[in-house]
Protein backbone atom coordinates (compact mmCIF):
# COMPACT_ATOMS: atom_id res chain seq x y z
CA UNK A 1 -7.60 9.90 31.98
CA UNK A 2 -3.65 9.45 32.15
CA UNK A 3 -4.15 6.19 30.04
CA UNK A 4 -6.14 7.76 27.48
CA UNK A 5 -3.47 10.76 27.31
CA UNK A 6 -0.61 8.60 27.21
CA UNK A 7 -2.22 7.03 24.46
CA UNK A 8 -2.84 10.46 22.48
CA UNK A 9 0.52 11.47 23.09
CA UNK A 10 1.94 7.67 21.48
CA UNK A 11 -0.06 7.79 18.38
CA UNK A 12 1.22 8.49 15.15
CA UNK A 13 -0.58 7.53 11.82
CA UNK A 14 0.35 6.08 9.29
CA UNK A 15 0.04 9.58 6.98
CA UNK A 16 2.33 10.88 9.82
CA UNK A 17 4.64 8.02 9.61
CA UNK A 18 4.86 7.63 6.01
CA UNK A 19 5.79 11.43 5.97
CA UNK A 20 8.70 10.63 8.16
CA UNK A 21 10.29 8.17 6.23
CA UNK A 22 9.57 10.27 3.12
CA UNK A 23 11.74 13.12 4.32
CA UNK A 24 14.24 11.20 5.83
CA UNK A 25 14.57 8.89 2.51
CA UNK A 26 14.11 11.76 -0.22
CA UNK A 27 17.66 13.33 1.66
CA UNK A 28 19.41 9.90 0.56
CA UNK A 29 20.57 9.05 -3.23
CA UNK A 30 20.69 5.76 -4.57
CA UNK A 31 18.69 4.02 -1.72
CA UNK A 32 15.25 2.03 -2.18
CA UNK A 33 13.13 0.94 0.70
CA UNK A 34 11.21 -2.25 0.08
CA UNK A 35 9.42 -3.13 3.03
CA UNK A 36 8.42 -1.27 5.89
CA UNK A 37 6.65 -2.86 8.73
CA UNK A 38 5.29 -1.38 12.15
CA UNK A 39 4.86 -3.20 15.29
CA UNK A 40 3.84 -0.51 18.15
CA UNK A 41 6.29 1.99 17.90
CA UNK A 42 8.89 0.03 16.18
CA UNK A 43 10.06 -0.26 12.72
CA UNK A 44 11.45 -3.02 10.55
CA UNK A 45 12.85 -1.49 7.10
CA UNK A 46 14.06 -3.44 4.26
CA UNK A 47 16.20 -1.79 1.33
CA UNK A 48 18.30 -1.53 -1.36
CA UNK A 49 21.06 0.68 -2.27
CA UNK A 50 23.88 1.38 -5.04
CA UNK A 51 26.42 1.52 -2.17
CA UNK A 52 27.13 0.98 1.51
CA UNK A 53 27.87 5.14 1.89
CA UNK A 54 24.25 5.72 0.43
CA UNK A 55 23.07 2.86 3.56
CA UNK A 56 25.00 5.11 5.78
CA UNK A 57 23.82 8.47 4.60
CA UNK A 58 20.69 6.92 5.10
CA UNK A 59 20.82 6.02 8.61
CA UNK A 60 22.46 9.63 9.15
CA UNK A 61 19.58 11.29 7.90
CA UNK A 62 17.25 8.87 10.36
CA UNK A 63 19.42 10.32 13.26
CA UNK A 64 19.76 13.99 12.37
CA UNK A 65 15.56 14.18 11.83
CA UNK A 66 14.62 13.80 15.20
CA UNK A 67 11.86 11.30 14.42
CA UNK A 68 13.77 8.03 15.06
CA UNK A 69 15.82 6.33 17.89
CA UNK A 70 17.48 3.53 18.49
CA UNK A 71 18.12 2.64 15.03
CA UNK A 72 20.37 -0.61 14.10
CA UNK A 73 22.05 -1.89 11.08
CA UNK A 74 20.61 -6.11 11.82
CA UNK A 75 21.58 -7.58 8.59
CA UNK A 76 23.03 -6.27 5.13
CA UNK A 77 25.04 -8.09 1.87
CA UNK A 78 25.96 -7.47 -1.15
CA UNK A 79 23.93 -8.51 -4.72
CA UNK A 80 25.68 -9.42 -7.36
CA UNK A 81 24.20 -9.81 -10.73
CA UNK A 82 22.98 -8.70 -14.04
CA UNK A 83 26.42 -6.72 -14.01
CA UNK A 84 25.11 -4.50 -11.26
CA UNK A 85 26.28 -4.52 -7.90
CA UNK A 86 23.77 -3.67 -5.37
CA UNK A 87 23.30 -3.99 -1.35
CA UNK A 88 20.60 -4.99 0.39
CA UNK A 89 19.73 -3.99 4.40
CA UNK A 90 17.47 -4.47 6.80
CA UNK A 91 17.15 -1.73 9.88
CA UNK A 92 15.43 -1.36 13.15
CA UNK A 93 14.25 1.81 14.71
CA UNK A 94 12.19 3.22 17.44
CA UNK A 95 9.38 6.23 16.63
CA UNK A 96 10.33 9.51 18.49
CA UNK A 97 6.97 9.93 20.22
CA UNK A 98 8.74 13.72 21.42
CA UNK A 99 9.43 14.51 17.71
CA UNK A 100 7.35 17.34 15.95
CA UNK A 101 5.34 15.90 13.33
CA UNK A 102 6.05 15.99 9.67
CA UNK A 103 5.37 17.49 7.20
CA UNK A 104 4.78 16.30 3.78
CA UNK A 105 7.31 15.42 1.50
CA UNK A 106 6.58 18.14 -1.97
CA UNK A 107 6.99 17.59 -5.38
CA UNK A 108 10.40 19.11 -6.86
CA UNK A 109 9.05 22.23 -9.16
CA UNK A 110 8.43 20.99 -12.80
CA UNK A 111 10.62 23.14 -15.32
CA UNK A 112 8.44 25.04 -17.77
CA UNK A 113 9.55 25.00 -21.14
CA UNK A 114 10.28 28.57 -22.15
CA UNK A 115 6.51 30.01 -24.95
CA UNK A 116 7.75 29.96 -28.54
CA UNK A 117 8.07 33.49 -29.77
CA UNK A 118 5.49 34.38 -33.17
């Protein structure tokens, strides 16, 4: 029974997951995510940003949301070309297993164009 608990407690979905990164990347401007793999409870995250602060705001808003740990910066350089200059990165991080779950990322409201008077 402590197995199958344990087990219970350690699962997060993808849905769940996917929320995560959702709210943690929708706080960050100018960043892309490109790949994200999971293996158990870790995370391998590929990217792309306009700048190195929008990498680090990035891995700010990981810490701050309670749903990662451990993250680490492995690799990152800069891409030159077609006259835009561009960074690419590659993190690790741990799932919080203790983290409340998330909830999904919403829409930003649509503005309504304002009825033509007759």
């Amino acid at each position: 029974m402590d197995t199958i608990e344990k087990l219970q407690r350690d699962r997060t979905g993808g849905q769940e997951l996917l929320d995560m990164v959702a709210n943690t990347v929708s706080r960050t401007e100018n960043l892309w995510l490109t790949n994200l793999t999971r293996k158990g409870n870790s995370l391998d995250i590929l990217g792309s940003s306009a700048s190195v602060n929008a990498v680090a705001n990035f891995i700010t808003a990981m810490k701050r949301s309670g749903y990662f740990d451990k993250i680490e910066m492995t690799e990152t350089k800069e891409d030159t070309g077609k006259n835009v200059q561009t960074f690419s990165f590659k993190l690790t991080a741990e799932i919080n297993q203790s983290a409340p779950q998330a909830k999904p990322v919403s829409a930003p409201p649509q503005a309504v164009a304002p009825a033509k008077k007759s």
